[in-house]
N, C-alpha and C. Protein backbone atom coordinates (compact mmCIF):
# COMPACT_ATOMS: atom_id res chain seq x y z
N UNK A 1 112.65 93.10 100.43
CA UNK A 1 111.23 93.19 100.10
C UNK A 1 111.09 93.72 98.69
N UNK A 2 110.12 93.01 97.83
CA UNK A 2 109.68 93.71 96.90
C UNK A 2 109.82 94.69 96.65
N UNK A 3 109.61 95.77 95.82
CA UNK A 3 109.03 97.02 95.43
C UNK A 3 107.53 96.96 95.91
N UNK A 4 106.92 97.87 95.98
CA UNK A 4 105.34 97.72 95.77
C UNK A 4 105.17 98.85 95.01
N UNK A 5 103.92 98.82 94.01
CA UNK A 5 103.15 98.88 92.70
C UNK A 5 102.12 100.38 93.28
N UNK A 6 101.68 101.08 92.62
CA UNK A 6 100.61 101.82 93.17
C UNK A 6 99.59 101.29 92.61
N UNK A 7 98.56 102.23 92.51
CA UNK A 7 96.83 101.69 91.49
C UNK A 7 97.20 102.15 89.99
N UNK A 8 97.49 103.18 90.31
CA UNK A 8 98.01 103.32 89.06
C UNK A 8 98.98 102.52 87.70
N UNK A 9 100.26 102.14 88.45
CA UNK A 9 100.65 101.01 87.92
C UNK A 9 100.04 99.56 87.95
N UNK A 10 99.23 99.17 89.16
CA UNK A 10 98.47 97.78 88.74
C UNK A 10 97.43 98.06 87.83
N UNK A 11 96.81 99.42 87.66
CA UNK A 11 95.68 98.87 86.63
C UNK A 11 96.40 99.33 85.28
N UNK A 12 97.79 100.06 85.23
CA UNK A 12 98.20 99.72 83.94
C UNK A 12 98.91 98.33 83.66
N UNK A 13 99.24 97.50 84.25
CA UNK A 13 99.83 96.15 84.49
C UNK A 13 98.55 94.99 83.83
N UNK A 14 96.90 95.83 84.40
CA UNK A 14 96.19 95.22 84.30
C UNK A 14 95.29 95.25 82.76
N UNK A 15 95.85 96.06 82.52
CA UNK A 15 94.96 96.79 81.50
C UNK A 15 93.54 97.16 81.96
N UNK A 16 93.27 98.32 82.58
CA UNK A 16 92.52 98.23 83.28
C UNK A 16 92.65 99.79 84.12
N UNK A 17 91.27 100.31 84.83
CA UNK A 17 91.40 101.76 85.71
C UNK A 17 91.52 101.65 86.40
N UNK A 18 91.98 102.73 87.21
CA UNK A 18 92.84 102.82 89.03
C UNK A 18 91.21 102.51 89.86
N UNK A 19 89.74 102.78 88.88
CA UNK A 19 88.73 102.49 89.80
C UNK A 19 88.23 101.23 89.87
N UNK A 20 88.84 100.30 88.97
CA UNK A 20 88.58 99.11 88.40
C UNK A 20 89.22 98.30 89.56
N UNK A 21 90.29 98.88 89.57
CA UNK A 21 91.67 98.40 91.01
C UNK A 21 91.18 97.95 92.08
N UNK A 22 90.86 99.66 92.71
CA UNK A 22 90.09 99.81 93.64
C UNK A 22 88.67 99.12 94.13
N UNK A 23 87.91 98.61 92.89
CA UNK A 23 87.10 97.98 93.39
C UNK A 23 87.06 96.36 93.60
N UNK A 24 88.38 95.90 92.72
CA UNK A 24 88.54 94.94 92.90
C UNK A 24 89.47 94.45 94.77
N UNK A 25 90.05 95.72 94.74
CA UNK A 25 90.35 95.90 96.31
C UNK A 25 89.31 95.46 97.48
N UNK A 26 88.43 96.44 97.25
CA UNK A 26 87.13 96.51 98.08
C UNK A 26 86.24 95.18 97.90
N UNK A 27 85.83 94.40 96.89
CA UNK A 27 85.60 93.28 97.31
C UNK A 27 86.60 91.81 97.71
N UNK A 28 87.95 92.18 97.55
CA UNK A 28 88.06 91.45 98.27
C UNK A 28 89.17 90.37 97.84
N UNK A 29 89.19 90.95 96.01
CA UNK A 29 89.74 89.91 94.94
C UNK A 29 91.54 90.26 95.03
N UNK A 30 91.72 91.45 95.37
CA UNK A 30 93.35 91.78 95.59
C UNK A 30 93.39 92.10 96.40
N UNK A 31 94.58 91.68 97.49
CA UNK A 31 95.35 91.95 98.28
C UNK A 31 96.41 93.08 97.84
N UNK A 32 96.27 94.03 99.14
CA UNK A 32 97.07 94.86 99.01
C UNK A 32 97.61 94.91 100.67
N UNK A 33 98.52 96.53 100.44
CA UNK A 33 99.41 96.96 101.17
C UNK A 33 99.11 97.98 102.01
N UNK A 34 98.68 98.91 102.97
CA UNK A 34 97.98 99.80 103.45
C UNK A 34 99.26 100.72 104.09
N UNK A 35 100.04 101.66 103.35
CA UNK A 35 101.12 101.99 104.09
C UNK A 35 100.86 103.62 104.56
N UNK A 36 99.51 103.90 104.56
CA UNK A 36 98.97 104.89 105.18
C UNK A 36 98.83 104.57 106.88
N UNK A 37 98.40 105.93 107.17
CA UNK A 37 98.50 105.55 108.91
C UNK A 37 97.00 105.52 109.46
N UNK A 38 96.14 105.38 108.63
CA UNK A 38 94.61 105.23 109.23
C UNK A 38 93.76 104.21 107.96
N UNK A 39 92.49 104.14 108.61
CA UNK A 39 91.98 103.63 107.84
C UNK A 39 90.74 104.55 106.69
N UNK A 40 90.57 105.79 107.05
CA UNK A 40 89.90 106.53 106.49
C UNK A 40 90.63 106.92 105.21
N UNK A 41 91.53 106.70 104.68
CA UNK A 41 92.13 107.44 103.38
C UNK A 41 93.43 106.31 103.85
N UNK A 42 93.10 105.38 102.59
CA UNK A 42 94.13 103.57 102.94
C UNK A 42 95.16 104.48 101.64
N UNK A 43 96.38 104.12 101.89
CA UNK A 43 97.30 104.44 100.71
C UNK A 43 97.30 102.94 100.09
N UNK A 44 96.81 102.26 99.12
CA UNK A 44 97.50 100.75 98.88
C UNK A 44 98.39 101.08 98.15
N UNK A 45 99.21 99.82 98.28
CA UNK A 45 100.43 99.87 97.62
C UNK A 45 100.14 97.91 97.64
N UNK A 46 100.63 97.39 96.25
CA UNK A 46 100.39 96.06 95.57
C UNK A 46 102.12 95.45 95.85
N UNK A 47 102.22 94.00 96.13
CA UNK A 47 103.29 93.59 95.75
C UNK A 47 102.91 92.85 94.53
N UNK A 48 103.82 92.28 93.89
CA UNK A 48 104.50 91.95 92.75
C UNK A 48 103.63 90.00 92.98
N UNK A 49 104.10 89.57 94.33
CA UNK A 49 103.17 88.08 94.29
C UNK A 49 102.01 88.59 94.73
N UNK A 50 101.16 89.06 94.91
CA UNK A 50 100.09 89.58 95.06
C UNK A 50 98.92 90.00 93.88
N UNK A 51 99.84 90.28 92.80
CA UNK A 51 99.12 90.15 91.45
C UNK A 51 99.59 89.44 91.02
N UNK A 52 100.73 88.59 91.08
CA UNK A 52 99.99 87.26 90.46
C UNK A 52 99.38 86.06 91.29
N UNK A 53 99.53 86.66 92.10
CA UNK A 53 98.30 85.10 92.79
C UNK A 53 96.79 86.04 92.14
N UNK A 54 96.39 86.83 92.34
CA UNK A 54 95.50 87.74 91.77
C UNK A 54 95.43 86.84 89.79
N UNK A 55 96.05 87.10 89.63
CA UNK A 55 96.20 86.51 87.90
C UNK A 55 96.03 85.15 87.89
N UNK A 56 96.71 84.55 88.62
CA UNK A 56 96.48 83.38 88.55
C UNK A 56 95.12 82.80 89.14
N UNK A 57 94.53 83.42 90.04
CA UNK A 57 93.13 82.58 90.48
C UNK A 57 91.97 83.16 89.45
N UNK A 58 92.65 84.47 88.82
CA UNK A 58 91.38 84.89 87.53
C UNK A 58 91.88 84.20 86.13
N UNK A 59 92.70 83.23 85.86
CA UNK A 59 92.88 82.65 85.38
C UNK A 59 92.04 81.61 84.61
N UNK A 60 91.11 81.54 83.42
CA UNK A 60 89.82 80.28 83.46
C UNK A 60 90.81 79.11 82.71
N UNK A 61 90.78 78.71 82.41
CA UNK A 61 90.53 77.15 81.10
C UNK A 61 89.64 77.43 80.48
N UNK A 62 89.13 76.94 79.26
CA UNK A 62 88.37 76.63 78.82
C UNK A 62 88.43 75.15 78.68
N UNK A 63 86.96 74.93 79.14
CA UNK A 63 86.75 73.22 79.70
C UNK A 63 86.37 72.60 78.26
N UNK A 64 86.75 71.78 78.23
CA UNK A 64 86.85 70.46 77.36
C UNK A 64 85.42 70.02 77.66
N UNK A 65 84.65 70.14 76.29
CA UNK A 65 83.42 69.38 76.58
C UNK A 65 83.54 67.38 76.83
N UNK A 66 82.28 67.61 77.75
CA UNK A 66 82.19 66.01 78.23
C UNK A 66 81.85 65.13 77.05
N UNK A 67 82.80 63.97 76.73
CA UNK A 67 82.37 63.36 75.36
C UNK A 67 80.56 62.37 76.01
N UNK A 68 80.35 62.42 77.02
CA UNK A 68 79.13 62.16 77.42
C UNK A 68 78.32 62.75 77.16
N UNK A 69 78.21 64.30 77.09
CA UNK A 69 77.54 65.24 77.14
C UNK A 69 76.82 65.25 75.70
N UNK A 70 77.40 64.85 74.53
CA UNK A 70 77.24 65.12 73.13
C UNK A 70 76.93 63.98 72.48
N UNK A 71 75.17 63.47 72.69
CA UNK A 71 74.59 62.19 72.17
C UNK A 71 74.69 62.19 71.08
N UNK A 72 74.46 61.22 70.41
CA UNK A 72 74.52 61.06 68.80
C UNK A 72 73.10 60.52 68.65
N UNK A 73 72.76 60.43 69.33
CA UNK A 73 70.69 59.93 68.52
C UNK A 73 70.29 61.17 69.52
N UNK A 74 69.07 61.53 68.87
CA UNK A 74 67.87 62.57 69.86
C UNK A 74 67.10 61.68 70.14
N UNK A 75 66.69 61.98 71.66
CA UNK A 75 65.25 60.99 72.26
C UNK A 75 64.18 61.85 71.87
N UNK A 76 63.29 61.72 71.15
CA UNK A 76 62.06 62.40 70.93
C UNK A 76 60.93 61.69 71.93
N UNK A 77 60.19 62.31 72.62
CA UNK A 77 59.37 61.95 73.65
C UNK A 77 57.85 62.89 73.57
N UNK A 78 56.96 61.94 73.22
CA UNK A 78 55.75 62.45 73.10
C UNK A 78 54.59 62.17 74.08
N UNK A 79 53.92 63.01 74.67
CA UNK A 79 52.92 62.64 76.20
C UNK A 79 51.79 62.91 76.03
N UNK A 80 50.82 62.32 75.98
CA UNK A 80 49.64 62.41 75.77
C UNK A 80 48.89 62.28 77.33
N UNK A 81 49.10 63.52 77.82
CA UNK A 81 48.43 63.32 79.47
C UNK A 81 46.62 63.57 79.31
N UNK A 82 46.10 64.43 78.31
CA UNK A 82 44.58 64.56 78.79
C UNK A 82 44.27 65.26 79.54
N UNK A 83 45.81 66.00 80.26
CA UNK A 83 44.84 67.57 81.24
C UNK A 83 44.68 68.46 80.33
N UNK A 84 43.79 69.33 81.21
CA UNK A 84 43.18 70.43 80.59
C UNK A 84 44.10 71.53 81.71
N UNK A 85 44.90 72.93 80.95
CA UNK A 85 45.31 73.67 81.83
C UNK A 85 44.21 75.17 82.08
N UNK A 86 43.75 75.41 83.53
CA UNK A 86 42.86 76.13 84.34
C UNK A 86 43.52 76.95 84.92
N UNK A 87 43.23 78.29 84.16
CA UNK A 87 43.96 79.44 85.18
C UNK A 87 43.15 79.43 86.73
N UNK A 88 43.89 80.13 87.28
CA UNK A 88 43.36 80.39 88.86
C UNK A 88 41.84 81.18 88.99
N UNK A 89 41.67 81.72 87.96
CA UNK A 89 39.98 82.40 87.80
C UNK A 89 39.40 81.59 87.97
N UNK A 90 39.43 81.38 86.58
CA UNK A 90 38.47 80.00 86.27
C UNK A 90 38.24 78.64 87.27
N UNK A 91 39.35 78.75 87.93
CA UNK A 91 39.01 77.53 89.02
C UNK A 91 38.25 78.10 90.18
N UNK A 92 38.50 79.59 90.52
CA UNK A 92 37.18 79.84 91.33
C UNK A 92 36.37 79.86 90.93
N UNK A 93 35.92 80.18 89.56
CA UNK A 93 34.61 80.52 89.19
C UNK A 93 33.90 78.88 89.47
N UNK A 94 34.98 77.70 89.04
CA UNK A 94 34.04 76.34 89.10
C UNK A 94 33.88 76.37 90.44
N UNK A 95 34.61 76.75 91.52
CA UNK A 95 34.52 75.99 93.02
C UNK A 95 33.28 77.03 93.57
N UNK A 96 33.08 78.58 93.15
CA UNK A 96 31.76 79.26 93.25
C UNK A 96 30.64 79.06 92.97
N UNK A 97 30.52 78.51 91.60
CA UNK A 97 29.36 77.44 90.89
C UNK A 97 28.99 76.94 91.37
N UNK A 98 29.95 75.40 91.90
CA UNK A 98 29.36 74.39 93.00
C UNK A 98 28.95 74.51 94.25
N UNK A 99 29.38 75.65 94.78
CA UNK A 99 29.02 76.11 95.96
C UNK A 99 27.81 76.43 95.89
N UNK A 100 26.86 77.12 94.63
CA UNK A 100 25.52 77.98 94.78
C UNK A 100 25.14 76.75 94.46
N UNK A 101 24.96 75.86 93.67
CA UNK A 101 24.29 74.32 93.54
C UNK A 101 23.97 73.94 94.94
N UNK A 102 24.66 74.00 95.75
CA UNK A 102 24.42 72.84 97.05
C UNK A 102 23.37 73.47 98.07
């Protein structure tokens, strides 16, 4: 078996704090080792494939833009709709209006 790592050594491995570790523990992103005997006070202890499957799934690319993505003409688009925009007042005040008319 491996060695296993403490927090201490993974978040110097990581560049990075033993609380940084730990919280990456707690949600969920590293797998660890629990070689304590309860669950109220967990001792972890890290193996060695364990940060790097850890490294490797935080791993990005940087994506290659889509040569689709990057038109060479601009569509300019102009709309001549003719509404008028009516805040919500003002539209009661017209539907109150018509109401005292009738």
């Amino acid at each position: 078996m491996n060695n296993l790592m403490t927090i201490e050594q993974i978040a110097q491995r990581l560049n990075s704090s033993p609380d940084h570790v730990k919280a990456l523990v707690k949600d969920g992103s590293l797998k660890f080792v629990n070689i304590g005997r309860g669950k109220k006070r967990p001792r972890y202890r890290f193996a060695e494939s364990d940060l790097a499957e850890f490294v490797e799934r935080r791993t990005i690319r940087e994506a290659q833009p889509c040569q689709f993505s990057e038109s060479k003409t601009h569509r300019s688009i102009t709309t001549n709709s003719g509404s008028k925009v009516i805040g919500f007042a003002e539209l009661r005040k017209l539907r109150t209006a018509a109401k005292r008319k009738t």
